[in-house]
C-alpha atoms as a PDB file:
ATOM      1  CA  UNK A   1    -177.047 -16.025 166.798  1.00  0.00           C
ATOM      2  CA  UNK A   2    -175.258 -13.243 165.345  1.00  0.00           C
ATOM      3  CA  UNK A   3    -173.484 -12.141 168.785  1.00  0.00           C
ATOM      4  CA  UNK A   4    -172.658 -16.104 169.327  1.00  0.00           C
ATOM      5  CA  UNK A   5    -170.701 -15.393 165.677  1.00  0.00           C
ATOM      6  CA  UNK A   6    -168.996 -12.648 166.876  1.00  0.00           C
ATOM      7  CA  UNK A   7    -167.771 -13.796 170.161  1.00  0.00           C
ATOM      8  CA  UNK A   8    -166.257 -17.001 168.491  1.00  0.00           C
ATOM      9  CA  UNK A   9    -164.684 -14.505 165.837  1.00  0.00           C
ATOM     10  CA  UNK A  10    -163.177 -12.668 168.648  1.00  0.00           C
ATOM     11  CA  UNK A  11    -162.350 -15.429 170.598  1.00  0.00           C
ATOM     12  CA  UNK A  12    -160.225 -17.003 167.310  1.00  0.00           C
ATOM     13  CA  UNK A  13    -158.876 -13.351 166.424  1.00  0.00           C
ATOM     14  CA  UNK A  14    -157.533 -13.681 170.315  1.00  0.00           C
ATOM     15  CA  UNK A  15    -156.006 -17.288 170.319  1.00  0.00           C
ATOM     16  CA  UNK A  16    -154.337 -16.348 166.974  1.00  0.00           C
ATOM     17  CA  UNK A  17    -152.526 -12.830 168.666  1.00  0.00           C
ATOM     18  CA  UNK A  18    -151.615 -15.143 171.371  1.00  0.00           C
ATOM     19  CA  UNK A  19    -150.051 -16.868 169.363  1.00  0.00           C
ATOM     20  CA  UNK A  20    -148.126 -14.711 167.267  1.00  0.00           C
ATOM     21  CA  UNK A  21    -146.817 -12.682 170.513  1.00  0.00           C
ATOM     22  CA  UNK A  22    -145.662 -16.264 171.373  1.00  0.00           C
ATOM     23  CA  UNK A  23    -143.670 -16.607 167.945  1.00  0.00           C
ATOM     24  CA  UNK A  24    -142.365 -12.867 168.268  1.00  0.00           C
ATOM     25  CA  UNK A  25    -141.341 -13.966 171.725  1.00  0.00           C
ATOM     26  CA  UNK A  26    -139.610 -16.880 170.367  1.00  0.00           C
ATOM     27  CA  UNK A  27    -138.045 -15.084 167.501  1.00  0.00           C
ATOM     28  CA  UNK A  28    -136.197 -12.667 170.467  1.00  0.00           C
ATOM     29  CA  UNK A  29    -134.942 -15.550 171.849  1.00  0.00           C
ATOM     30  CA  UNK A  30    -133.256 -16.704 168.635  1.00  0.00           C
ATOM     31  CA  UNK A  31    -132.146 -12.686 167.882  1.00  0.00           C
ATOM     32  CA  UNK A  32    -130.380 -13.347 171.162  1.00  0.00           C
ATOM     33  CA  UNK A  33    -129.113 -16.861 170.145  1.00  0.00           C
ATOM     34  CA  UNK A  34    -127.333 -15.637 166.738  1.00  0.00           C
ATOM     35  CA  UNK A  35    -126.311 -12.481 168.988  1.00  0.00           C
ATOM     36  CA  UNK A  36    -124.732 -14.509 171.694  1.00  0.00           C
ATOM     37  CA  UNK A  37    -122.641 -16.650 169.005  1.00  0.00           C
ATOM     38  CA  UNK A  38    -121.606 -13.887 166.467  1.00  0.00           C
ATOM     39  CA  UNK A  39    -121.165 -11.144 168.947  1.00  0.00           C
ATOM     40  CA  UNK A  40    -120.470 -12.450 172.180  1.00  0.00           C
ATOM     41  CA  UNK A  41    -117.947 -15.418 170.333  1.00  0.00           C
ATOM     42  CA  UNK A  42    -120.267 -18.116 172.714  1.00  0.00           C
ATOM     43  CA  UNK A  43    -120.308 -21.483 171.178  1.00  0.00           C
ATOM     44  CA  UNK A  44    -120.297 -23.700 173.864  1.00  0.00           C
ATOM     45  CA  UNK A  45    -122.172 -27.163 174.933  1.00  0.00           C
ATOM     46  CA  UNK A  46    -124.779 -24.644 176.783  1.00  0.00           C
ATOM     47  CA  UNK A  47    -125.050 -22.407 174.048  1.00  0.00           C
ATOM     48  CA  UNK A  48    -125.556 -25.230 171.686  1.00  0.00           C
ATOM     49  CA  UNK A  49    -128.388 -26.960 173.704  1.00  0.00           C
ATOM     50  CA  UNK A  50    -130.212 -23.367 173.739  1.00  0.00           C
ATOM     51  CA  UNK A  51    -130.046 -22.627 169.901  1.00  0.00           C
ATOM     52  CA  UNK A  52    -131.449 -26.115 169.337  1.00  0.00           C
ATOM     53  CA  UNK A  53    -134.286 -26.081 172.011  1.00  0.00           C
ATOM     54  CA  UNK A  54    -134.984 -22.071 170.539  1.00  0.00           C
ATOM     55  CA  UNK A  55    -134.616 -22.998 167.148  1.00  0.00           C
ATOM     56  CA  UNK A  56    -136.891 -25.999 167.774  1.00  0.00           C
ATOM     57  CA  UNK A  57    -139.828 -23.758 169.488  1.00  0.00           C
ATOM     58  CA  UNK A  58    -139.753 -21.139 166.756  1.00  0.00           C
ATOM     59  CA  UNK A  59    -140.415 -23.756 164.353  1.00  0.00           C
ATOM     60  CA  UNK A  60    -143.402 -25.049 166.067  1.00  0.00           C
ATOM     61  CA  UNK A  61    -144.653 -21.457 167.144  1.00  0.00           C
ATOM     62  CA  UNK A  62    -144.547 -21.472 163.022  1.00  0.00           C
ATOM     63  CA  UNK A  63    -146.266 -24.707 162.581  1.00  0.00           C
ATOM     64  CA  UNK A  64    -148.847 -23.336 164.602  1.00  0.00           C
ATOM     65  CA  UNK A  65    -149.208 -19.739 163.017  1.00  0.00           C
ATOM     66  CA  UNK A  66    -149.774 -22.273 159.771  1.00  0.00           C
ATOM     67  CA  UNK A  67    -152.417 -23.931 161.037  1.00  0.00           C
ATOM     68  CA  UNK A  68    -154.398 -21.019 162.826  1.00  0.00           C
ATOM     69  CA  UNK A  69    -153.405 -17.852 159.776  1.00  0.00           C
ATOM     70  CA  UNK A  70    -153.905 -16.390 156.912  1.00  0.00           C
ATOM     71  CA  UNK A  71    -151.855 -17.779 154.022  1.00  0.00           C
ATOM     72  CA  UNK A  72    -150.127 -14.506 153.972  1.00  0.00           C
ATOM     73  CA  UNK A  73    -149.228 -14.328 157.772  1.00  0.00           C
ATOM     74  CA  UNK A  74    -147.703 -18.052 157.564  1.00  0.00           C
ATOM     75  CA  UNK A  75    -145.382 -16.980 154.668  1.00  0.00           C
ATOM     76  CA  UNK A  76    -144.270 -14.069 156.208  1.00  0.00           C
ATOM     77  CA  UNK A  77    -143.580 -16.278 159.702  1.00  0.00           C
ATOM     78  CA  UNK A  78    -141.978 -19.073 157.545  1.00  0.00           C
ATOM     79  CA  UNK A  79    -139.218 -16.020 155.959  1.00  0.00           C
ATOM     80  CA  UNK A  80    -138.623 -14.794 159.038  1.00  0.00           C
ATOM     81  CA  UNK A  81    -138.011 -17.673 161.124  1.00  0.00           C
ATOM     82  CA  UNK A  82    -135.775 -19.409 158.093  1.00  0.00           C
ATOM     83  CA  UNK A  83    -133.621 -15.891 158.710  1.00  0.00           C
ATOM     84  CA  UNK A  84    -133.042 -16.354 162.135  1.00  0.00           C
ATOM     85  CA  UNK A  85    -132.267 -19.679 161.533  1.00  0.00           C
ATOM     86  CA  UNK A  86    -129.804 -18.779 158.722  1.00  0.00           C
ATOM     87  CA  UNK A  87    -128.271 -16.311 161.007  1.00  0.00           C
ATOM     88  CA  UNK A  88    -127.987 -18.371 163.426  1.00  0.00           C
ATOM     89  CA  UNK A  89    -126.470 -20.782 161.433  1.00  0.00           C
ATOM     90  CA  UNK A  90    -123.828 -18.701 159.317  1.00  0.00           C
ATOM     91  CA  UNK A  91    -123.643 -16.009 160.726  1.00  0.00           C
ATOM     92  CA  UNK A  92    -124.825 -12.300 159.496  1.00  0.00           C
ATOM     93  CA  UNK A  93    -122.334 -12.621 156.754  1.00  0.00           C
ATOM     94  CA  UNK A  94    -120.549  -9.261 157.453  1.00  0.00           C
ATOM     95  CA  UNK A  95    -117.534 -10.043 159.556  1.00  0.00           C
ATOM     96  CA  UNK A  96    -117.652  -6.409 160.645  1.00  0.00           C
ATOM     97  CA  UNK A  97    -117.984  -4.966 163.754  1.00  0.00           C
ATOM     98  CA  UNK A  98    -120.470  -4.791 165.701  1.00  0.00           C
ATOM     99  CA  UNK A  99    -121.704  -8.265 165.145  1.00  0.00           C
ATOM    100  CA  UNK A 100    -124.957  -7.501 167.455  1.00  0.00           C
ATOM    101  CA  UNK A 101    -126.075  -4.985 164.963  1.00  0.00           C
ATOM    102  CA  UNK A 102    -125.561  -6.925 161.803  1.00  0.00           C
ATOM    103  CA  UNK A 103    -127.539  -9.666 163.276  1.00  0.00           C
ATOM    104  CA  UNK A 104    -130.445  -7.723 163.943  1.00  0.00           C
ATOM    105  CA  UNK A 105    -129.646  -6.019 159.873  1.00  0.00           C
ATOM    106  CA  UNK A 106    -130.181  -9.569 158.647  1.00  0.00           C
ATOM    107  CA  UNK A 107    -133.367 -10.012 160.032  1.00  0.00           C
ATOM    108  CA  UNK A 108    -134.854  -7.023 160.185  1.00  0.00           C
ATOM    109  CA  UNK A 109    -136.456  -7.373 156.791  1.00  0.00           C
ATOM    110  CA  UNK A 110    -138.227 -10.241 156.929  1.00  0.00           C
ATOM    111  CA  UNK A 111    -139.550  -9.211 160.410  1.00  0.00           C
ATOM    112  CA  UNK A 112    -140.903  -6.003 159.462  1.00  0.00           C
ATOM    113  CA  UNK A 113    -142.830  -7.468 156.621  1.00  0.00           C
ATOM    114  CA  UNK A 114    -144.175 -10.141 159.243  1.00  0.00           C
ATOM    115  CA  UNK A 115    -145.377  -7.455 161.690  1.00  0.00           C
ATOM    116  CA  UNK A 116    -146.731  -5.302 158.386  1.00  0.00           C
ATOM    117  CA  UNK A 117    -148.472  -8.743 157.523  1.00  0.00           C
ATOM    118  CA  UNK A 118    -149.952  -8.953 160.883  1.00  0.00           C
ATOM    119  CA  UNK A 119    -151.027  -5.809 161.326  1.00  0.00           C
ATOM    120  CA  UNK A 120    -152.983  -5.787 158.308  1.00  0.00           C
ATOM    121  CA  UNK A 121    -154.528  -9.100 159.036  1.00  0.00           C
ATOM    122  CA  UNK A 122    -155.069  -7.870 162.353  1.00  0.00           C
ATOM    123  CA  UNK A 123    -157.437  -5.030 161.234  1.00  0.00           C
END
């Protein structure tokens, strides 16, 4: 009985990295997204239908993270994926070049503390 516990632990403790690698994945994409319009001056109809489709799966790879984490994992995916979204959005606020870098300034808080938060939920 005791093994069938721990193989469904680790089975759930698997699904859920899955799924967080998928959200990090996602979360790339966007980085790319925000990089693409602030650095790269893109802003086309193609550009446009790939930060909405992006933006769109990093919210659900969120949903997801809410319904299979820790309380404290789902915050820290919610902050991060509302500053990629706010990036995306308005920019990285600092009209200085180069724009790739202070895209990846913006959100590199909020997505150390959700790898931090993972890795100690993770252990």
């Amino acid at each position: 009985m005791r093994r069938g516990v721990r193989e469904r632990a680790e089975a759930r403790r698997n699904e859920r990295v899955t799924h967080l690698i998928d959200f990090l994945s996602v979360v790339q994409e966007a980085e790319r997204v925000a990089v693409d319009r602030y650095h790269h001056h893109l802003a086309d109809e193609q550009w446009q239908a790939r930060q909405m489709q992006t933006v769109d799966r990093m919210w659900v790879a969120q949903k997801t993270i809410h319904m299979l984490c820790a309380s404290e994992v789902n915050a820290a995916a919610h902050r991060l994926a509302h500053d990629v979204q706010d990036v995306i959005r308005n920019g990285p606020g600092d009209p200085g070049e180069p724009q790739d870098e202070k895209v990846w300034a913006y959100i590199r808080p909020s997505r150390n503390v959700f790898l931090d938060v993972v890795r100690d939920h993770l252990k």
